[in-house]
Protein backbone atom coordinates (compact mmCIF):
# COMPACT_ATOMS: atom_id res chain seq x y z
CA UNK A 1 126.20 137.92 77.34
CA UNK A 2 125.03 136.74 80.61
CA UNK A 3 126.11 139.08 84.10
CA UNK A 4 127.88 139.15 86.14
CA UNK A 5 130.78 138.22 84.20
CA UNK A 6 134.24 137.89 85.34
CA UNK A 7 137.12 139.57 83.66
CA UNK A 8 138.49 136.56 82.05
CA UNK A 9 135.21 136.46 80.21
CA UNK A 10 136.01 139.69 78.29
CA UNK A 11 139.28 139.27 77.66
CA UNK A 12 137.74 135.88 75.89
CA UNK A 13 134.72 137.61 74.44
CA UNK A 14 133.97 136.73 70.52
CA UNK A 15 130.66 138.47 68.73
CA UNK A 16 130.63 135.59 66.28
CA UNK A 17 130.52 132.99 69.83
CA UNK A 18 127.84 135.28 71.29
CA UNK A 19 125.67 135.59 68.11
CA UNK A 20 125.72 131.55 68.42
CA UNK A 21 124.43 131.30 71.87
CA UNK A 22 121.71 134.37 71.08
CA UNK A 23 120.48 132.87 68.44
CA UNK A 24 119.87 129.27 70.49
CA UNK A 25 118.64 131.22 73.04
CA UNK A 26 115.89 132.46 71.13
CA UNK A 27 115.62 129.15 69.13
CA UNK A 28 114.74 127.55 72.61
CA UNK A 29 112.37 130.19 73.67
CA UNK A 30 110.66 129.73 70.12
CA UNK A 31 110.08 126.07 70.85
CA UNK A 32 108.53 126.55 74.24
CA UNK A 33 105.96 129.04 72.84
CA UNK A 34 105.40 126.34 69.56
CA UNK A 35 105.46 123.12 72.36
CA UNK A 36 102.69 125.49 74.22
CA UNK A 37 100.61 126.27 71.17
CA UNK A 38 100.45 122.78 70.31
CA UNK A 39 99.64 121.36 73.53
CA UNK A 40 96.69 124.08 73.48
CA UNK A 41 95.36 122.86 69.85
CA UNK A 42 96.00 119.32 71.34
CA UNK A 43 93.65 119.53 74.67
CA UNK A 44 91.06 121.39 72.36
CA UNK A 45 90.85 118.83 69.62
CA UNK A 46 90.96 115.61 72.16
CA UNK A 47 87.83 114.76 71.65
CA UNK A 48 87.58 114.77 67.65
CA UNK A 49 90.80 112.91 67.82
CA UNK A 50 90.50 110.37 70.40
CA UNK A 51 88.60 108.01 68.10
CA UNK A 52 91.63 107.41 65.48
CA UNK A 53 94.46 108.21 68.52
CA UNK A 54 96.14 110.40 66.18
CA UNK A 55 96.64 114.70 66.48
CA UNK A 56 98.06 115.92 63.07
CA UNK A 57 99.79 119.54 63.08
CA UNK A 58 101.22 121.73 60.82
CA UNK A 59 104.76 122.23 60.76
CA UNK A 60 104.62 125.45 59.27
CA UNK A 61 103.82 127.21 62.47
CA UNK A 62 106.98 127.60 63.75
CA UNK A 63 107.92 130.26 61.38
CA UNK A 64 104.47 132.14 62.32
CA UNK A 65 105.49 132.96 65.61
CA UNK A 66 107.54 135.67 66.07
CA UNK A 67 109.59 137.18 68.73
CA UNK A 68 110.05 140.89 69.61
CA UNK A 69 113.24 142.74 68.29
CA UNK A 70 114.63 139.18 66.97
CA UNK A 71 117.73 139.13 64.53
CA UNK A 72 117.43 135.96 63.35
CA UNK A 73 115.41 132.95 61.02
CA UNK A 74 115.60 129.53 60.92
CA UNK A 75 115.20 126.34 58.69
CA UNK A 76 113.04 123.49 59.17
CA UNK A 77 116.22 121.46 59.88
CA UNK A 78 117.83 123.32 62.32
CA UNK A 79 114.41 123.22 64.86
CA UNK A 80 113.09 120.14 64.16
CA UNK A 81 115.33 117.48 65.77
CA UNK A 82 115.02 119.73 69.20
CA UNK A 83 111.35 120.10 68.66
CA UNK A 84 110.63 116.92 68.27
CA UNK A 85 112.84 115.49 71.24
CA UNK A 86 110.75 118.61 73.39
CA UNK A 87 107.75 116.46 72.04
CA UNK A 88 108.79 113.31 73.16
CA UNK A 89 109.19 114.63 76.49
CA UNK A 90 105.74 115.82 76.51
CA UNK A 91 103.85 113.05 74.72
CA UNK A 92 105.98 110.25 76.24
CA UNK A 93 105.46 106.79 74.48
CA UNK A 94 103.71 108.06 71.71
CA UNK A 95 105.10 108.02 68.19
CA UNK A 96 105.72 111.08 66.51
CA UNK A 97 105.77 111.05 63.01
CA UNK A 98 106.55 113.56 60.23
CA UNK A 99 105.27 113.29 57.23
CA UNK A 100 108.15 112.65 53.96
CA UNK A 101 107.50 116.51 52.58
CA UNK A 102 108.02 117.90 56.24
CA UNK A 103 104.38 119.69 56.12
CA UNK A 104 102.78 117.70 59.17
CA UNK A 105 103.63 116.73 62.03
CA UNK A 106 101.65 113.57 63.80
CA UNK A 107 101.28 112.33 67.03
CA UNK A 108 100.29 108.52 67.11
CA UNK A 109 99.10 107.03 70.43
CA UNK A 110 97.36 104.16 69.17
């Protein structure tokens, strides 16, 4: 629930409508911290990866991060389609590739 917030608001309120936007709340916040994390690992391991042009990440991170007092989980599927548009954004003509199992994650700027 975001204030201030008008009377017409409350008389509209739902729990089930505000659990929905929570939870994508947090599922955005989650991303930043991931996008962040990676970008760290990236800058640190230029220089071992520069030769084949190619960073390779696990997926699994995601999940590892947490965030205080949180209510909710999420699936591979439900995170990945934003967090990899986030990643285009950030490595911008680069090709980002997932591997078939959905373990790694691989960005290709060859």
């Amino acid at each position: 629930m975001k204030f201030p917030i008008t009377r017409e608001k409350l008389q509209a309120f739902e729990y089930t409508t505000e659990l929905l936007e929570l939870r994508q709340e947090e599922l955005q916040k989650r991303i930043e911290i991931v996008l962040e994390n990676l970008c760290k690992t990236f800058k640190m391991n230029i220089q071992s990866n520069s030769k084949e042009k190619k960073f390779v990440w696990q997926l699994n991170y995601f999940n590892m991060i947490s965030i205080p007092n949180s209510k909710f989980s999420y699936t591979l599927d439900e995170y990945l389609p934003q967090f990899i548009d986030k990643l285009k954004e950030t490595f911008i003509g680069c090709d980002i590739i997932i591997d078939p199992l959905k373990t790694y994650l691989i960005i290709d700027w060859s």
